[in-house]
N, C-alpha and C. Protein backbone atom coordinates (compact mmCIF):
# COMPACT_ATOMS: atom_id res chain seq x y z
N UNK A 1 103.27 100.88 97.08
CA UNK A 1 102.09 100.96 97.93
C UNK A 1 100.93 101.59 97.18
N UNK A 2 101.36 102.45 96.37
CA UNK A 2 99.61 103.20 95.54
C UNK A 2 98.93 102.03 94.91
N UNK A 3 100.18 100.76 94.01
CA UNK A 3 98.92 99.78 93.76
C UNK A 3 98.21 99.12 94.77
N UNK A 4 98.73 99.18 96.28
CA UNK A 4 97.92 98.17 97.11
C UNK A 4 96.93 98.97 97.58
N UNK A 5 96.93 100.47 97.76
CA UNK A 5 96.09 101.52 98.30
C UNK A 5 94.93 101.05 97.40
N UNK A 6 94.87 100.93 96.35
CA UNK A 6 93.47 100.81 95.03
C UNK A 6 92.50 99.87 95.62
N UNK A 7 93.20 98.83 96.55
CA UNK A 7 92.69 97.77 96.93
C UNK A 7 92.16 97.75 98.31
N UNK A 8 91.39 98.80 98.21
CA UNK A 8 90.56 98.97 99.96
C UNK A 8 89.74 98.93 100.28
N UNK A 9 88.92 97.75 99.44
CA UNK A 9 87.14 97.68 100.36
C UNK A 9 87.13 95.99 100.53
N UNK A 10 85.97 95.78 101.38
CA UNK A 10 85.80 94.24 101.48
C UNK A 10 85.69 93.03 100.37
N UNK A 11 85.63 93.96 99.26
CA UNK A 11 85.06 93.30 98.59
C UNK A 11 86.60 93.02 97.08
N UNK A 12 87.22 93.51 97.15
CA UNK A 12 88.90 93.62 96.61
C UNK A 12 89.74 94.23 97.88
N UNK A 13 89.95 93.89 98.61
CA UNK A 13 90.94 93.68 99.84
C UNK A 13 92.24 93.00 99.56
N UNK A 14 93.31 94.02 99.71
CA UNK A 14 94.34 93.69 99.80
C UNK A 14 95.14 94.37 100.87
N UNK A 15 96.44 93.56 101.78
CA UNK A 15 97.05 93.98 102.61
C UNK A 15 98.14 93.70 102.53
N UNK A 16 98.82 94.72 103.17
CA UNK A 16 100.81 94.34 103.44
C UNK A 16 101.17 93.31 104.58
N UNK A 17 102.12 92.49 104.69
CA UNK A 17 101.79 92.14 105.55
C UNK A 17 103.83 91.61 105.84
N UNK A 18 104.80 92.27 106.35
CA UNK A 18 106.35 92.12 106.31
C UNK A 18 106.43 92.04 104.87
N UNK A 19 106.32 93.15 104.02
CA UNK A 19 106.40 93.36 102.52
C UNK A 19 105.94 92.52 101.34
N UNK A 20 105.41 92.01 102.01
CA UNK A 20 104.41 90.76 101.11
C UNK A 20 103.27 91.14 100.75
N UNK A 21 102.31 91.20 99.85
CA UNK A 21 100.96 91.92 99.57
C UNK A 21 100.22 90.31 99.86
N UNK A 22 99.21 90.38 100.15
CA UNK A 22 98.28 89.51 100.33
C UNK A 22 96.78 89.94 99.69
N UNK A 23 95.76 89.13 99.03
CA UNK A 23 94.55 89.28 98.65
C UNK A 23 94.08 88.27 99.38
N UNK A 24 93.27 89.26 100.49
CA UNK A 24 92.40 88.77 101.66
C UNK A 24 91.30 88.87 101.30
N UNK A 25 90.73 88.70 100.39
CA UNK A 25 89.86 89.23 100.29
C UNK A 25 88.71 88.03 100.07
N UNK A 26 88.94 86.70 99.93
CA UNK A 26 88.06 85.82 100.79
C UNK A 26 88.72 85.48 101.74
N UNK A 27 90.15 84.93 101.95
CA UNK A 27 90.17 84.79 103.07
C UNK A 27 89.27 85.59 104.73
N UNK A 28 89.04 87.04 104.83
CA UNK A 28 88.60 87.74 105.69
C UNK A 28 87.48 87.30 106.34
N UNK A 29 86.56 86.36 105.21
CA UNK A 29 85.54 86.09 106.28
C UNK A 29 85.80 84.53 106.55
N UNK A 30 86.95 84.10 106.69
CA UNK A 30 87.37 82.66 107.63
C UNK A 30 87.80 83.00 108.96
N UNK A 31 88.08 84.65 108.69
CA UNK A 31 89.28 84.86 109.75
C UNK A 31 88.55 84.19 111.28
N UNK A 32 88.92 84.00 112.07
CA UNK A 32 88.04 83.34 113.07
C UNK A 32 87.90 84.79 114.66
N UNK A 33 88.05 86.53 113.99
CA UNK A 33 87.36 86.70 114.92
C UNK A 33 87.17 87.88 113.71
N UNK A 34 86.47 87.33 112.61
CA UNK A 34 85.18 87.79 112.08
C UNK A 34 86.26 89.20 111.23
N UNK A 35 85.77 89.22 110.24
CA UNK A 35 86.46 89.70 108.60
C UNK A 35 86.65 91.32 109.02
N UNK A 36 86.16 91.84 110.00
CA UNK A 36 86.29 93.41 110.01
C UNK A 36 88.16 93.64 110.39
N UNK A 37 88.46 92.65 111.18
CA UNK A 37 89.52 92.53 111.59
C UNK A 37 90.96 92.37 110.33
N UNK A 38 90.27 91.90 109.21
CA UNK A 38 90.74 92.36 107.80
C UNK A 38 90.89 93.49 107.34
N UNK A 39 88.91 93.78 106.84
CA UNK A 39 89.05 94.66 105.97
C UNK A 39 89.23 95.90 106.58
N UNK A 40 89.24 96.08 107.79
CA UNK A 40 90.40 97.55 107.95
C UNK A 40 91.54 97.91 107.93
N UNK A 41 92.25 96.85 108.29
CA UNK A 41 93.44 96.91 106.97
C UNK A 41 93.45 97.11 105.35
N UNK A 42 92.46 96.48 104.96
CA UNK A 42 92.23 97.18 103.11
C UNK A 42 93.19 97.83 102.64
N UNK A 43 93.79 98.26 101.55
CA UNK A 43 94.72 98.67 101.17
C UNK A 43 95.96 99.24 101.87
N UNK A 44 96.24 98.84 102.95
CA UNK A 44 97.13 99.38 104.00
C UNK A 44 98.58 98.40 104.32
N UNK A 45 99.66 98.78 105.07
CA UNK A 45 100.46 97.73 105.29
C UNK A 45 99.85 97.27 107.32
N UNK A 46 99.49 96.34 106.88
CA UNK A 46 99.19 95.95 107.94
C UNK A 46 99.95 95.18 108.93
N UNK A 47 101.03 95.08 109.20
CA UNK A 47 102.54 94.43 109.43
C UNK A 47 102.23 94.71 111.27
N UNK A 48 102.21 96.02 111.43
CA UNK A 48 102.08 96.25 113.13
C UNK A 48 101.13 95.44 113.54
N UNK A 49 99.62 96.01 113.39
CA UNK A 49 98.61 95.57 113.58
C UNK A 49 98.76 93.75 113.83
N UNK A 50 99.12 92.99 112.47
CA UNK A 50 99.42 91.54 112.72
C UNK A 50 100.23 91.45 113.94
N UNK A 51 101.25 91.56 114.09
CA UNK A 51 102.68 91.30 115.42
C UNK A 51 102.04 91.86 116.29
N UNK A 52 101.38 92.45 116.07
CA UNK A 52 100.64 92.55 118.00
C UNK A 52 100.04 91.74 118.27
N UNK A 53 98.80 90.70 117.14
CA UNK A 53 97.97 89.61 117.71
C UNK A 53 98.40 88.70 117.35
N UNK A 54 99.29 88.18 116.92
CA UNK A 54 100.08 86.90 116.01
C UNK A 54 101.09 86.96 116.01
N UNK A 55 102.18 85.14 115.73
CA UNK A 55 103.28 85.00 116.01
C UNK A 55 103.05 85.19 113.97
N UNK A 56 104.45 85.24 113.88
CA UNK A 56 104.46 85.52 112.22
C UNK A 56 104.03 84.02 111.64
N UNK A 57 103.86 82.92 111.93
CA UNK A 57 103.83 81.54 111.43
C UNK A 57 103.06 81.82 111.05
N UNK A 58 101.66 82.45 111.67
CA UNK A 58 100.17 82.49 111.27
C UNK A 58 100.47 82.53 109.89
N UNK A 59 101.08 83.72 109.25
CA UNK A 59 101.12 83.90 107.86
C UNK A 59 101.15 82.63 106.99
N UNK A 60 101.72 81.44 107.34
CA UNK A 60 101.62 80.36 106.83
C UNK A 60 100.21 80.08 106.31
N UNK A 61 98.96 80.52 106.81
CA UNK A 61 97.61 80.24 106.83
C UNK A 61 97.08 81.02 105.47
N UNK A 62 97.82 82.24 105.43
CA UNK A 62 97.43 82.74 103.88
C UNK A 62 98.56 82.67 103.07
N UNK A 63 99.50 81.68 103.11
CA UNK A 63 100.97 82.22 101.74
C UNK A 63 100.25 81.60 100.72
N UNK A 64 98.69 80.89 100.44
CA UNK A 64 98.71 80.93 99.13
C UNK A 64 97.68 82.16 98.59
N UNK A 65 97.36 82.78 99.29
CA UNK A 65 96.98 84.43 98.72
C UNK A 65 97.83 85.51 98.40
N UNK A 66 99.42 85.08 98.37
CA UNK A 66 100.10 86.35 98.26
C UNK A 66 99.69 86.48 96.76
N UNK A 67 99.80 88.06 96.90
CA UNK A 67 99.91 88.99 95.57
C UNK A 67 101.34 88.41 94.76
N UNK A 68 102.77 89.38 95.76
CA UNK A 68 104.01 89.42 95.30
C UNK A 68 104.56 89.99 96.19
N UNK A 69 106.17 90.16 96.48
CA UNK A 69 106.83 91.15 97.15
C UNK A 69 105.91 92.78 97.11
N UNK A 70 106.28 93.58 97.85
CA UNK A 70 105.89 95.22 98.09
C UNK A 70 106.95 95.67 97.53
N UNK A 71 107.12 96.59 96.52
CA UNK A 71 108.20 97.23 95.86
C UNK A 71 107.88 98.63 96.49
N UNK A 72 109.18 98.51 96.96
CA UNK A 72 109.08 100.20 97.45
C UNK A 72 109.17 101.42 95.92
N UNK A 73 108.74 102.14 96.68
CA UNK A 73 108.53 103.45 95.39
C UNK A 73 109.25 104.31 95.54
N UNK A 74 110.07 104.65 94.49
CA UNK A 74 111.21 105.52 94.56
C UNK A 74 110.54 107.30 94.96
N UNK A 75 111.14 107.31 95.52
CA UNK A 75 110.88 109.24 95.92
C UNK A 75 110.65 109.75 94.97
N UNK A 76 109.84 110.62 95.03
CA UNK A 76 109.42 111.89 93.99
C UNK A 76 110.67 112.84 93.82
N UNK A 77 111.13 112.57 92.45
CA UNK A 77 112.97 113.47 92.56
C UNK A 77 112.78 115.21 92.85
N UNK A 78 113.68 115.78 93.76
CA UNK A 78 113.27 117.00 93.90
C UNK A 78 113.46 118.28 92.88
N UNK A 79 112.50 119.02 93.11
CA UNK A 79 112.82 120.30 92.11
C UNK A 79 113.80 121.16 92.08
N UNK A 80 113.89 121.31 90.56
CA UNK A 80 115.36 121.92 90.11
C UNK A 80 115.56 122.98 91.02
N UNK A 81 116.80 123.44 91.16
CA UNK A 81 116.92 124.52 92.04
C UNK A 81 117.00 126.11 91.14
N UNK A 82 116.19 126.67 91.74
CA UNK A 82 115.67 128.02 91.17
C UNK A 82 117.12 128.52 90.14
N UNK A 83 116.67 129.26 89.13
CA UNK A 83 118.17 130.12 88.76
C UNK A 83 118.50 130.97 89.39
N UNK A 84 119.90 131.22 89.80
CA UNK A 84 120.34 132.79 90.09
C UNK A 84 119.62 134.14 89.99
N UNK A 85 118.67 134.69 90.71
CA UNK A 85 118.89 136.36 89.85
C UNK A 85 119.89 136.92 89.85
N UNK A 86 119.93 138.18 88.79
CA UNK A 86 121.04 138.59 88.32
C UNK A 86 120.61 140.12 88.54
């Protein structure tokens, strides 16, 4: 997700969308109720947001903007555990 975060204005727009990255970023102003409805999603996973106003087919309308799969990012490994005092 930090590379899709980079990608958050109207103008390089990218979104998540069921772990798929998408570059909306012309698509947004076809969208037919007007590109804001995009670019606030901008670097975000936008997955909820879609399934509330859309059946998933829609996605058919942008699969030739995908980026690639969303690779999840491994956890930050935790810190060593203190030494003993003695």
């Amino acid at each position: 997700m930090s590379e899709v975060r980079q990608h958050n204005t109207a103008d390089d727009c990218w979104v998540v969308f069921h772990d798929q990255v998408y570059d909306l970023t012309n698509y947004a102003n076809r969208h037919p109720n007007g590109p804001a409805d995009i670019t606030r999603l901008a670097g975000k996973d936008g997955t909820r947001a879609f399934d509330n106003e859309h059946p998933i087919s829609y996605l058919a309308m942008v699969s030739g903007d995908v980026v690639g799969e969303l690779v999840q990012e491994a956890p930050a490994p935790a810190p060593p555990a203190p030494e003993p005092v003695q």
